[in-house]
Protein backbone atom coordinates (compact mmCIF):
# COMPACT_ATOMS: atom_id res chain seq x y z
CA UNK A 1 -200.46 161.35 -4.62
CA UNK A 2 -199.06 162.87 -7.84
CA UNK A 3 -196.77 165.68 -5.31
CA UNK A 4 -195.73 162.57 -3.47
CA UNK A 5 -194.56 161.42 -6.73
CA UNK A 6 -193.10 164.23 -7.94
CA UNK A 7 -191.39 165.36 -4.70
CA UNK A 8 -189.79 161.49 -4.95
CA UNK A 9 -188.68 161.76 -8.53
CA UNK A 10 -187.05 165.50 -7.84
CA UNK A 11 -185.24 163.91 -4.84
CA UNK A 12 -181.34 164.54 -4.86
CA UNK A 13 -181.34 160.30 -4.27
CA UNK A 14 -183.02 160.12 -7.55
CA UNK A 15 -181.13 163.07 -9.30
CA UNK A 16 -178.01 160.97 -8.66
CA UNK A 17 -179.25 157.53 -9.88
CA UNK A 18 -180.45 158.84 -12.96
CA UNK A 19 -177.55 160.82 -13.83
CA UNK A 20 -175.57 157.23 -12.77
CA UNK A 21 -178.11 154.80 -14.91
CA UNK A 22 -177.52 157.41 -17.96
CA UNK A 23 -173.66 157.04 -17.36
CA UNK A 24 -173.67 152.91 -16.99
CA UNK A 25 -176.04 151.75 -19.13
CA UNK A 26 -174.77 152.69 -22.04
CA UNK A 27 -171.30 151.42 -20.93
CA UNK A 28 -172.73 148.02 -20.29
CA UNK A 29 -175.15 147.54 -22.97
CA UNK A 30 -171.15 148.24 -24.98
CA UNK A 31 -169.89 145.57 -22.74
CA UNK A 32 -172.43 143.54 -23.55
CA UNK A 33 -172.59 143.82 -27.07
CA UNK A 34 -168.74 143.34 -27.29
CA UNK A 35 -169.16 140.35 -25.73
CA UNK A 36 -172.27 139.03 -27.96
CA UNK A 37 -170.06 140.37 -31.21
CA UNK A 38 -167.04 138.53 -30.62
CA UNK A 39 -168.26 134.91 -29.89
CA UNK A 40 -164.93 134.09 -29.72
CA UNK A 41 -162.56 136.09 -28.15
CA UNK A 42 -160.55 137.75 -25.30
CA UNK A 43 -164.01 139.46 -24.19
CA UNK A 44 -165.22 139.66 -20.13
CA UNK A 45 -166.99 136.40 -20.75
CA UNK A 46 -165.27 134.33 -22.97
CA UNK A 47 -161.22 133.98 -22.02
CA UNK A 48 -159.15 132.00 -19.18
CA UNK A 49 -155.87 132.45 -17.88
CA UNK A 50 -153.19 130.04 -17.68
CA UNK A 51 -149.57 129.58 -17.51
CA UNK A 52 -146.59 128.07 -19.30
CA UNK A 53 -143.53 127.32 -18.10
CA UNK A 54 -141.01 128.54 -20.47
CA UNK A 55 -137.53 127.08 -20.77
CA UNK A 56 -134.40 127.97 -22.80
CA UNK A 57 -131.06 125.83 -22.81
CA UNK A 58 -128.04 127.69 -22.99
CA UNK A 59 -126.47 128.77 -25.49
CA UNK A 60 -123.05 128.03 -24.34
CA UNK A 61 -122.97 127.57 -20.50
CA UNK A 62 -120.73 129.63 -18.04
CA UNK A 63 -118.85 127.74 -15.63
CA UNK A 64 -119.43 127.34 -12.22
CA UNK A 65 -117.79 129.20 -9.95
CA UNK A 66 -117.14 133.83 -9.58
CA UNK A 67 -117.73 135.74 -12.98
CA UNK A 68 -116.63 139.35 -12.81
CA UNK A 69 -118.93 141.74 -14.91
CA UNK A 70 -117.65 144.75 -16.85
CA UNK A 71 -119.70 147.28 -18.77
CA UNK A 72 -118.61 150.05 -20.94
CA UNK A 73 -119.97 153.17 -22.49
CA UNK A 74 -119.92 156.90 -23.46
CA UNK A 75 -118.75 158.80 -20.98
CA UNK A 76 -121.88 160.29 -20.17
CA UNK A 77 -123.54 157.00 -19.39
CA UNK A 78 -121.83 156.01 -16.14
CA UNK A 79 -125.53 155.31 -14.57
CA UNK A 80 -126.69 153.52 -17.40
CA UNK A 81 -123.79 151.15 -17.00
CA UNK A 82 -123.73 150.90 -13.39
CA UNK A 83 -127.50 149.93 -13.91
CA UNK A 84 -126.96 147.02 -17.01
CA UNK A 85 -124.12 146.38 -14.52
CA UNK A 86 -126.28 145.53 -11.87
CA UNK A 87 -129.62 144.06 -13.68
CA UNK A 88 -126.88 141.48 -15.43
CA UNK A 89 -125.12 140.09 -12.24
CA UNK A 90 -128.93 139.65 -10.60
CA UNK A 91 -130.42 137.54 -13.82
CA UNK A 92 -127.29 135.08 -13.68
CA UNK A 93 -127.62 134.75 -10.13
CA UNK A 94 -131.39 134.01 -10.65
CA UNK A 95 -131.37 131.54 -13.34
CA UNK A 96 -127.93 129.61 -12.21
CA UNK A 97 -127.25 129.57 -8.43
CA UNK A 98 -124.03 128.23 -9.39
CA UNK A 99 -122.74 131.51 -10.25
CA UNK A 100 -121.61 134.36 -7.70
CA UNK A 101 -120.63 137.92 -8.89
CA UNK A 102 -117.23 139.05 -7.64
CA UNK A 103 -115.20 142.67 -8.37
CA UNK A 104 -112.27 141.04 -9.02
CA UNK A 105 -110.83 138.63 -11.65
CA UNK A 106 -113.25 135.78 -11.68
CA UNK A 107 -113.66 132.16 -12.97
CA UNK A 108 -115.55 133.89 -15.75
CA UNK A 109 -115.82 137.21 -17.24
CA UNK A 110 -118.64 139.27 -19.19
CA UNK A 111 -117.38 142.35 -21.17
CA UNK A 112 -120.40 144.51 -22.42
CA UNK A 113 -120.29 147.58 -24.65
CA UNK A 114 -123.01 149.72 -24.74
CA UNK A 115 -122.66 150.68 -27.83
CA UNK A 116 -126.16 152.95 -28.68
CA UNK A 117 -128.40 154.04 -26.55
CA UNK A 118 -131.42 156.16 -28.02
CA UNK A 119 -134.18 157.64 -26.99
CA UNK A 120 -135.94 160.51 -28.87
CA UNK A 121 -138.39 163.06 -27.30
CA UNK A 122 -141.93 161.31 -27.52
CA UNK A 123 -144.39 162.33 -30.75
CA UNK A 124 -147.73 162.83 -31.07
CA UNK A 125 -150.10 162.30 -34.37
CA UNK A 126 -154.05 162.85 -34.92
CA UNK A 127 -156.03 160.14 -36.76
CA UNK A 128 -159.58 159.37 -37.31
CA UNK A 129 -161.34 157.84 -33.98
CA UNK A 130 -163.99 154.86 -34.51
CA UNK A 131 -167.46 155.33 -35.28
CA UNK A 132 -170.15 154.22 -32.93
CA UNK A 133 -173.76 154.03 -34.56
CA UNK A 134 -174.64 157.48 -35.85
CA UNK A 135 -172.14 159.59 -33.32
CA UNK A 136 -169.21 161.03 -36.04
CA UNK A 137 -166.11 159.69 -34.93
CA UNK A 138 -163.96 162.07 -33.40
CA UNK A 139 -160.39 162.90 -33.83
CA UNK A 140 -157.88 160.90 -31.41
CA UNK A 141 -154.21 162.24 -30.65
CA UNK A 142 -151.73 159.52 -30.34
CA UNK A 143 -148.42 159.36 -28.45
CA UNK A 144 -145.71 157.45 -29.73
CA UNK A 145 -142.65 156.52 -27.71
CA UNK A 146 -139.48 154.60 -29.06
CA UNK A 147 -136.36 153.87 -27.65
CA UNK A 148 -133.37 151.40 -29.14
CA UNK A 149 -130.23 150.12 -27.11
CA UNK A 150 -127.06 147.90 -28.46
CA UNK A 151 -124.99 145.92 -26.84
CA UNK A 152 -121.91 144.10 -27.74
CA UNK A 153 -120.88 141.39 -25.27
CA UNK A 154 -118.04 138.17 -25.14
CA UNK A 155 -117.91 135.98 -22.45
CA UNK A 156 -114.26 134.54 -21.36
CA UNK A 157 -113.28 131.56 -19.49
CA UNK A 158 -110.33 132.85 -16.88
CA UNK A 159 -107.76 131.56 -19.20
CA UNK A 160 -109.03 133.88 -21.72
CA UNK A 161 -110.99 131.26 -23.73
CA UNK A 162 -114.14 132.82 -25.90
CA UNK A 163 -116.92 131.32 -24.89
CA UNK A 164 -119.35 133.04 -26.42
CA UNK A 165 -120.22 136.70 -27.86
CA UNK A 166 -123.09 138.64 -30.07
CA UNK A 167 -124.18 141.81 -30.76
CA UNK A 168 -127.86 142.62 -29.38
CA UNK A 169 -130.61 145.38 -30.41
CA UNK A 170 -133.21 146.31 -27.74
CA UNK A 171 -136.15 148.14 -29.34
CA UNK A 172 -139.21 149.91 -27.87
CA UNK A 173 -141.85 151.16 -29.91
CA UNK A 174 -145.47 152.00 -28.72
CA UNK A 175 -148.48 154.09 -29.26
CA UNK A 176 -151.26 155.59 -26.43
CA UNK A 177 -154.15 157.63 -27.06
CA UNK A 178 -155.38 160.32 -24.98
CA UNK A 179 -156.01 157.62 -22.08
CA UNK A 180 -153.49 156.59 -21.55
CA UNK A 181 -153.96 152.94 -23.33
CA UNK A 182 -151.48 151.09 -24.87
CA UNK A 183 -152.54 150.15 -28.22
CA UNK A 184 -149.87 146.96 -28.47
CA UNK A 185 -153.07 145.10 -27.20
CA UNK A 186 -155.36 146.12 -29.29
CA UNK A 187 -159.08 146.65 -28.50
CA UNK A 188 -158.69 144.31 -25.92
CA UNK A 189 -155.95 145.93 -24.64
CA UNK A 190 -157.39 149.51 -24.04
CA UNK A 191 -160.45 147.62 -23.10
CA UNK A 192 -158.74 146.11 -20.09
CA UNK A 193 -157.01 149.00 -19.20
CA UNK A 194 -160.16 150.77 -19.10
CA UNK A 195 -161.91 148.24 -16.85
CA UNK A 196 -158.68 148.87 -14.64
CA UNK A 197 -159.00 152.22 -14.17
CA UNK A 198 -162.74 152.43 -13.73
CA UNK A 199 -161.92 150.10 -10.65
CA UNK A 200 -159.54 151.88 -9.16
CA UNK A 201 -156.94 149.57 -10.23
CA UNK A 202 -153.56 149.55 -12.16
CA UNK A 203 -152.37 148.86 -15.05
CA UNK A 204 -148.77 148.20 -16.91
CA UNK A 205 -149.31 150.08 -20.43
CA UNK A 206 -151.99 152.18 -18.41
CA UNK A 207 -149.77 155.50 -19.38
CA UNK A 208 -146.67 155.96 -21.72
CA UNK A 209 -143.51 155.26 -20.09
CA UNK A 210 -141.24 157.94 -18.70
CA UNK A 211 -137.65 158.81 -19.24
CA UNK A 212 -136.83 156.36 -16.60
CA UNK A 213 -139.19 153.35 -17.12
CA UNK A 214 -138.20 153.42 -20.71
CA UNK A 215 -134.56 153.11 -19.62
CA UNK A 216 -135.13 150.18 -17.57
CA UNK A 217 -137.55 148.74 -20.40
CA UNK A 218 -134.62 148.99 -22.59
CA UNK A 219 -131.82 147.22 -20.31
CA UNK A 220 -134.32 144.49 -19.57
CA UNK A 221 -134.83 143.31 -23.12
CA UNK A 222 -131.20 143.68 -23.96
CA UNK A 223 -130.16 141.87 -20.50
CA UNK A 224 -132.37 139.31 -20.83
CA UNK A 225 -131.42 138.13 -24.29
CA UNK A 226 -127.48 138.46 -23.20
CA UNK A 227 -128.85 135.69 -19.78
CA UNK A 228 -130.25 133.04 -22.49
CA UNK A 229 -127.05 133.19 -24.53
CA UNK A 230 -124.98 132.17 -21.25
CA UNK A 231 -127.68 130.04 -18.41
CA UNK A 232 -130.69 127.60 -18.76
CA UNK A 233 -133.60 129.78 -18.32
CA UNK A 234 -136.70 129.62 -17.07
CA UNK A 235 -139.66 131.58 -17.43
CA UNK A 236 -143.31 131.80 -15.78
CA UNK A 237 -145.69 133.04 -18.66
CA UNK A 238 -149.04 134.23 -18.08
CA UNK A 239 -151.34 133.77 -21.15
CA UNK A 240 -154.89 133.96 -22.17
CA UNK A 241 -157.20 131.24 -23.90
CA UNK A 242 -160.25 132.10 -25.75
CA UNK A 243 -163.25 130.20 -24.93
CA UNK A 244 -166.11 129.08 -26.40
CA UNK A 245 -168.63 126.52 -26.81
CA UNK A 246 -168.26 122.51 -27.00
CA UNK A 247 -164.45 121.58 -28.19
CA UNK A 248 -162.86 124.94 -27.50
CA UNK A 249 -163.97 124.95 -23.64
CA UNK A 250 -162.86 121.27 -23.54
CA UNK A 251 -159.75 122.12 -24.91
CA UNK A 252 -159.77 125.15 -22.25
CA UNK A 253 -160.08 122.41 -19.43
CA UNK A 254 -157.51 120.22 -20.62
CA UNK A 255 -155.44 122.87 -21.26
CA UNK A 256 -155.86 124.30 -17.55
CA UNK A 257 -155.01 120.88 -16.18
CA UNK A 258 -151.38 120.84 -17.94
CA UNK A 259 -153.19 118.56 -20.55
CA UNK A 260 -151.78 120.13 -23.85
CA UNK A 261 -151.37 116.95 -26.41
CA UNK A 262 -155.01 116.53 -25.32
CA UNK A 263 -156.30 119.90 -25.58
CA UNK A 264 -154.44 119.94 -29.19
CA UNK A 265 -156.41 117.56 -30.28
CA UNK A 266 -159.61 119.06 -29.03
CA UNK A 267 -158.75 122.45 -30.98
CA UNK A 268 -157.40 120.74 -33.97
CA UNK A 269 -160.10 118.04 -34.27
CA UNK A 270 -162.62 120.69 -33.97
CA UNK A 271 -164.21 121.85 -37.13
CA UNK A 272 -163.07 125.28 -38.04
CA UNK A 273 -165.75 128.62 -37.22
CA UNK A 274 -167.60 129.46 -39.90
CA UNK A 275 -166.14 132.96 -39.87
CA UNK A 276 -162.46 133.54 -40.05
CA UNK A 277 -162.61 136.39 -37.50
CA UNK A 278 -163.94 133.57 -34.92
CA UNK A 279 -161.53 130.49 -35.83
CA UNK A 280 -158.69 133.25 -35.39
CA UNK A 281 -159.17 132.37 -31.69
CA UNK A 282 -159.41 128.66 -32.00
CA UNK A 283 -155.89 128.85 -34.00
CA UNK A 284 -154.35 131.03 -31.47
CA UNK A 285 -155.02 128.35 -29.29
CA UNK A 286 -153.73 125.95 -31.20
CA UNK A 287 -150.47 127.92 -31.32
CA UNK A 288 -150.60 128.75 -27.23
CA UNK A 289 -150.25 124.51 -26.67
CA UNK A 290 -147.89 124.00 -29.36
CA UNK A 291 -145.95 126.33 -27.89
CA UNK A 292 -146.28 124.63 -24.25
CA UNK A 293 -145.50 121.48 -26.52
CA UNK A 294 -142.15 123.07 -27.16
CA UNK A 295 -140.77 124.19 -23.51
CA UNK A 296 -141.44 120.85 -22.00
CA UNK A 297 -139.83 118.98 -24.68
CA UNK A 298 -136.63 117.01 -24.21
CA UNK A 299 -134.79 117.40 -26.96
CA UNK A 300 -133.88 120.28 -29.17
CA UNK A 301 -135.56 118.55 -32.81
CA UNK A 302 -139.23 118.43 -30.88
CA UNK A 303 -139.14 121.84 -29.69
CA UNK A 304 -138.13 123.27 -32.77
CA UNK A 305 -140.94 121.60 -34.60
CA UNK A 306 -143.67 122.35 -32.02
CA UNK A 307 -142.07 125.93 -32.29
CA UNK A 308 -142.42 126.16 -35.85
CA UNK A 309 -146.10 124.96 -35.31
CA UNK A 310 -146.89 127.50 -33.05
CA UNK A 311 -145.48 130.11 -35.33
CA UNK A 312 -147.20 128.97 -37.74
CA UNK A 313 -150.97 128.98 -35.89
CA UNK A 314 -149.68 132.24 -34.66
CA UNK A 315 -149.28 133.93 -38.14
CA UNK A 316 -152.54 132.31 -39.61
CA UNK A 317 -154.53 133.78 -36.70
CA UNK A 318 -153.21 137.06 -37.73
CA UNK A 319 -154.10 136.53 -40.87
CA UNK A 320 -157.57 135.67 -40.12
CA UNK A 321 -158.18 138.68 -37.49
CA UNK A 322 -155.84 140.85 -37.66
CA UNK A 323 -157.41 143.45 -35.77
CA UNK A 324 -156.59 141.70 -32.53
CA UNK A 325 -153.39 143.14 -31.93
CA UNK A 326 -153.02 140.78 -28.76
CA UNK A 327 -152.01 138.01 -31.34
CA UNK A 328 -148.68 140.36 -32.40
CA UNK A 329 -146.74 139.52 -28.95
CA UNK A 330 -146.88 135.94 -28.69
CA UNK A 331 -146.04 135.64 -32.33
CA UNK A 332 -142.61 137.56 -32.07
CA UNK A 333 -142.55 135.85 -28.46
CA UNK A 334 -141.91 132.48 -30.47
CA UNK A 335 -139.68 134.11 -33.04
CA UNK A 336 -137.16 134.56 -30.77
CA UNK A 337 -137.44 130.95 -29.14
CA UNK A 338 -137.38 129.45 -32.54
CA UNK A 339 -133.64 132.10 -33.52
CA UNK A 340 -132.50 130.64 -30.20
CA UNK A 341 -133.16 126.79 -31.00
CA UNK A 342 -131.73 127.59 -34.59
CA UNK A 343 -128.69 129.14 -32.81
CA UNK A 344 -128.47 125.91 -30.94
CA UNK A 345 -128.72 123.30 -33.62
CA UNK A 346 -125.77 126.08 -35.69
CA UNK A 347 -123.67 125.98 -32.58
CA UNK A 348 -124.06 121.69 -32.62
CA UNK A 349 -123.15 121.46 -36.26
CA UNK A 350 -119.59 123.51 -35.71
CA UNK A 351 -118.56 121.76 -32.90
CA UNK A 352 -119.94 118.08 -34.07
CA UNK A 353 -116.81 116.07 -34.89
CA UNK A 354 -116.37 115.48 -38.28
CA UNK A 355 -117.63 112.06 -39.51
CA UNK A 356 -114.97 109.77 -40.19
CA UNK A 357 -114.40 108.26 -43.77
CA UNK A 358 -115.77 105.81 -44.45
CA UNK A 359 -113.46 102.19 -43.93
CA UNK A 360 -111.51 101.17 -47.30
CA UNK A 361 -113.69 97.81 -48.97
CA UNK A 362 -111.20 95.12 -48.27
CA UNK A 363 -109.66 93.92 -51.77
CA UNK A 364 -110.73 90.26 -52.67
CA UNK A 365 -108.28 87.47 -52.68
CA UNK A 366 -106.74 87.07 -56.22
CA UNK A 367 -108.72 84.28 -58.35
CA UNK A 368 -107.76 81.12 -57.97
CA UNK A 369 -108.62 77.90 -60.14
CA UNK A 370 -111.55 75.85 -58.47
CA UNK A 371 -110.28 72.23 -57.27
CA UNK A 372 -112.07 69.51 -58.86
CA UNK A 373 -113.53 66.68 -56.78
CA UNK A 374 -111.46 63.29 -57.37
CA UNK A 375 -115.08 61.98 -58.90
CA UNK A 376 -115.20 65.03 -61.30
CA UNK A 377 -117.88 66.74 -59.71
């Protein structure tokens, strides 16, 4: 009996699912602690995805009809304009089918300057790695690439009216670690990106762009802001909720129906966690439906004040936790929603008509002597 056991336990079989409960477990007992630790969070167990629709009015809209696109640059940049060329025309088309790109002189016409276009060999740096339980933490070498583009553009009518013109800045800036992970997401982020890989699957930030991905990174932000200057946008976000018990899972619900005055009130109603690193989550929520608040309003005074609220719930959940580096890109997400509505309300007050002066008070008859009655009074 104890060969038969022995023989069993020295099996290859058993070799393997030793080795492969010695690799797991500790991995999930992590996940599982993670997911104990945060209470409230972006953990396996306690987030949701959702959606918002985000709109942008126009900044000054193009008429309908042909606009003819021209882009300049060094001389040495003939595919990088030929590209922002190309990425331009398609975004117009996409957001107003009223438009149509044409070669030649056109009802419209965009004239873009590339004027900087930057992007420096990658770095690397060695820091300190976290410390889990009595293991020293090791050192971890981090990558760091940046890039920067500016733009200058002016749109004309055909007649050679300005309709509008800017100067834009497209910046890229991240850090990986020896994975691969993006560390714009934080913990949560290489924490996903780990999960990816370990199924087989793939990931956006999963490794640091190349040469070519950063180029198109680049014209993308830059194009994009240069499209909400001249069409109405819209935008399909995907965002995460943090869950939890009671009001913030009702809130979750309501929120997941399209319900965001009511799951407002749910989050805001609700009495703050006890610990600040907890009710971080609740006030990022709080800032993800003001924010949805703000794209489906109708006027340009409600949005900017649900925008300011978001920005607001945004920075104090920062403040609170600001280890959660997921909270960084729908803060400077709203930033640049609330500089466009500003831009907006600016653009209004210039081209308001002046209010007119106020009508001269008509002068009062000259005194006269009040007739007596014949009977005196």
């Amino acid at each position: 009996m104890k060969m038969s056991c022995i023989a069993s336990c020295t099996s290859p079989l058993s070799r393997v699912s030793r080795i492969a409960a010695q690799t797991l477990l500790p991995a999930f007992l992590l996940l599982c602690c993670l997911g104990v630790a945060k209470g409230q969070g972006f953990g396996m167990l306690v987030k949701s995805k959702t959606t918002l629709q985000r709109k942008l009015p126009a900044l000054v809209q193009l008429p309908a009809g042909t606009v003819n696109i021209v882009v300049t640059g060094h001389s040495d940049a003939t595919d990088l304009t030929i590209d922002f060329r190309s990425m331009l025309g398609s975004e117009l088309l996409k957001d107003d089918p009223r438009l149509s790109i044409t070669d030649q002189r056109g009802d419209s016409t965009i004239s873009c300057e590339i004027t900087a276009f930057d992007h420096p060999p990658a770095t690397t740096s060695t820091r300190p790695g976290v410390q889990t339980g009595k293991t020293a933490a090791k050192p971890v070498t981090y990558t760091r690439v940046t890039g920067l583009m500016r733009v200058s553009f002016q749109a004309r009518t055909r007649s050679g009216k300005t309709i509008g013109s800017d100067n834009i800045l497209a910046k890229y800036d991240e850090e990986f670690d020896t994975s691969g992970n993006s560390l714009s997401g934080g913990i949560t982020g290489a924490f996903k990106n780990g999960i990816s890989r370990i199924k087989g699957g793939k990931s956006e930030n999963m490794n640091p762009p190349t040469d070519a991905e950063l180029k198109t990174k680049l014209i993308t932000s830059a194009v994009d802001q240069i499209v909400v200057e001249l069409v109405n946008t819209r935008e399909t976000l995907e965002v995460l909720l943090a869950k939890g018990k009671g009001p913030m899972d009702e809130g979750v619900k309501d929120a997941e129906g399209g319900l965001w005055s009511r799951a407002l009130e749910a989050w805001e109603t609700m009495p703050p966690l006890p610990r600040p690193v907890d009710d971080a989550y609740r006030l990022y929520d709080l800032g993800v439906a003001n924010e949805a608040l703000a794209y489906a309003s109708e006027d340009y005074a409600s949005a900017t004040k649900f925008l300011d609220e978001a920005a607001i719930d945004y920075g104090k959940a920062i403040d609170s936790n600001p280890a959660e580096k997921y909270f960084i890109e729908p803060q400077k997400r709203i930033e640049s929603a609330l500089a466009h509505y500003h831009k907006l309300q600016e653009q209004q007050q210039s081209v308001a008509p002046a209010a007119p002066p106020p009508a001269p008070r008509p002068t009062p008859p000259p005194h006269s002597k009040t007739r007596q009655h014949p009977s005196g009074k």
